[in-house]
Protein backbone atom coordinates (compact mmCIF):
# COMPACT_ATOMS: atom_id res chain seq x y z
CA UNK A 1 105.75 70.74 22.61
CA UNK A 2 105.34 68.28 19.72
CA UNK A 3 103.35 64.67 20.05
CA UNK A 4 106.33 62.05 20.67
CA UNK A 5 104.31 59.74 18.94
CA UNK A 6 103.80 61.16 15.91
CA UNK A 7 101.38 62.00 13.55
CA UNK A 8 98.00 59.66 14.04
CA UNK A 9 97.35 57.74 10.95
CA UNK A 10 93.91 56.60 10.05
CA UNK A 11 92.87 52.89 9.11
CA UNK A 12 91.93 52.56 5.84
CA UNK A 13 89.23 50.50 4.64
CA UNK A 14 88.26 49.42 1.25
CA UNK A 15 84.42 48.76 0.38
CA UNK A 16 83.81 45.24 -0.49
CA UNK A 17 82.48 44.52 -3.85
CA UNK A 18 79.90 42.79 -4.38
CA UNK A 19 80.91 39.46 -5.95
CA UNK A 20 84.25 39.51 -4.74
CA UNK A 21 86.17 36.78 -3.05
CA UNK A 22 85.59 38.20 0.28
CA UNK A 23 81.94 38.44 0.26
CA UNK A 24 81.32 34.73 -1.14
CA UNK A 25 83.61 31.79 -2.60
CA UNK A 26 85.44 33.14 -6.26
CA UNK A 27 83.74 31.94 -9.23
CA UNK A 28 86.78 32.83 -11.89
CA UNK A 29 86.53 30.05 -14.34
CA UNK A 30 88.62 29.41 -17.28
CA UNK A 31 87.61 29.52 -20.89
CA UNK A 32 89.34 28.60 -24.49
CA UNK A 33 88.57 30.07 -27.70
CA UNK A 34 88.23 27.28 -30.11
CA UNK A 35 87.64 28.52 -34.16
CA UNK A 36 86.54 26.05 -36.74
CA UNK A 37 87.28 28.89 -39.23
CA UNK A 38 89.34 31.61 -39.66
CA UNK A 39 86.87 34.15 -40.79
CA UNK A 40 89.85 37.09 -40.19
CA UNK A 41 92.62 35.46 -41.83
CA UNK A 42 94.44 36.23 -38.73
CA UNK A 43 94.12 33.73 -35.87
CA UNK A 44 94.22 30.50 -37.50
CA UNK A 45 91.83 27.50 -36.61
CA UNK A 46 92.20 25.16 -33.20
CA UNK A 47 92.84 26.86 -29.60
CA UNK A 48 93.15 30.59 -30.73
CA UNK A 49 92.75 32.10 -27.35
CA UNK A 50 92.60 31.60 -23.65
CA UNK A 51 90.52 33.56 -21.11
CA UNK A 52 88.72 34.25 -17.49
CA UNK A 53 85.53 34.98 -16.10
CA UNK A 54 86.07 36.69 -12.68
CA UNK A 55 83.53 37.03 -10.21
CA UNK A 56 81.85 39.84 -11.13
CA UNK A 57 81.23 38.77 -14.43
CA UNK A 58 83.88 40.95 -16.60
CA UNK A 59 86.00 38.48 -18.50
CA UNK A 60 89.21 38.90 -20.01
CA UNK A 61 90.66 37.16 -22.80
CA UNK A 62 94.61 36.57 -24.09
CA UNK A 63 95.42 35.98 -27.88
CA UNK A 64 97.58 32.63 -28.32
CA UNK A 65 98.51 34.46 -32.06
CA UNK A 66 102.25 35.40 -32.85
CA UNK A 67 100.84 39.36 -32.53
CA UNK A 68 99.58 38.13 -28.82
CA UNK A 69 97.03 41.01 -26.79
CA UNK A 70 95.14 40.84 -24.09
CA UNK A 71 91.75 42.30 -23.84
CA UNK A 72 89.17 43.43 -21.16
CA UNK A 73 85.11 42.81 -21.73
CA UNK A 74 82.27 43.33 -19.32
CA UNK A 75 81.24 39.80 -19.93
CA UNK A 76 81.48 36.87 -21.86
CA UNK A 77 78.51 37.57 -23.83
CA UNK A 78 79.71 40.74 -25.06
CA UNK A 79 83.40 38.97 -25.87
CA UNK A 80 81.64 36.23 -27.66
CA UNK A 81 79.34 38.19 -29.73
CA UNK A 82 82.42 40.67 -30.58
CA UNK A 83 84.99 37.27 -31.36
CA UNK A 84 81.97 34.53 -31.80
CA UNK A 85 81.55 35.14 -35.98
CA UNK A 86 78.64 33.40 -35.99
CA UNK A 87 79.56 30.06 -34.68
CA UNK A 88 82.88 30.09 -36.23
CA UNK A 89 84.25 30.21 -32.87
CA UNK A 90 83.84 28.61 -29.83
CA UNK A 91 83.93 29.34 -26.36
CA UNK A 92 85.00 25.86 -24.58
CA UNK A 93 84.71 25.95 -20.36
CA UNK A 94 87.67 24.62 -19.03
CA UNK A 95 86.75 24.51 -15.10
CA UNK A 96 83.15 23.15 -14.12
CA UNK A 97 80.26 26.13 -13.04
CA UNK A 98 81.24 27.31 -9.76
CA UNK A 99 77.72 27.77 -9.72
CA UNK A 100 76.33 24.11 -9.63
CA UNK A 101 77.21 21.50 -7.50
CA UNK A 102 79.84 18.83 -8.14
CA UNK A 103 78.59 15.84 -9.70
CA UNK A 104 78.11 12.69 -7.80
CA UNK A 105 81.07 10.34 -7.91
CA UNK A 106 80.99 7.02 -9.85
CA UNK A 107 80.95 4.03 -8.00
């Protein structure tokens, strides 16, 4: 005789990472790519690119170019040393640090 319920599924569960925005509040925060000089010749000067920090640190970073990519780097170090040319470029934070508190409000 069969089981007239059915097969028994089992409940999956996903491991937590560490950093993510279960375990503790998300710290993504928004960055711009600012270049005083176009070492390249490809991206131009002004707001070049526009990008993310998540929460576990890996950041990733979209081209604002007419041959627009997107690209993946373990952190923003790593993208700014690979993009930074020396100071030609600038990565601008858009939102505050997650990290520190708010500031106090003018009275």
């Amino acid at each position: 005789m069969s089981d007239p319920t059915g097969p028994v599924k089992k409940k999956r569960t996903r491991k937590k990472l560490e950093g993510s925005p279960d375990s503790q509040a998300s710290q993504m925060r928004r960055f711009l790519l600012r270049r005083k000089e176009d070492v390249s010749g490809v991206s131009g000067t002004g707001v070049v690119a526009e990008g993310i920090r998540f929460s576990n640190g890996q950041a990733v970073l979209h081209w604002l170019t007419q041959l627009s990519s997107v690209a993946v780097y373990h952190s923003v170090d790593v993208l700014v040393q690979v993009h930074g040319h020396d100071g030609s470029t600038i990565l601008e934070w858009v939102d505050p640090d997650p990290t520190q508190p708010p500031p106090d409000p003018q009275p």
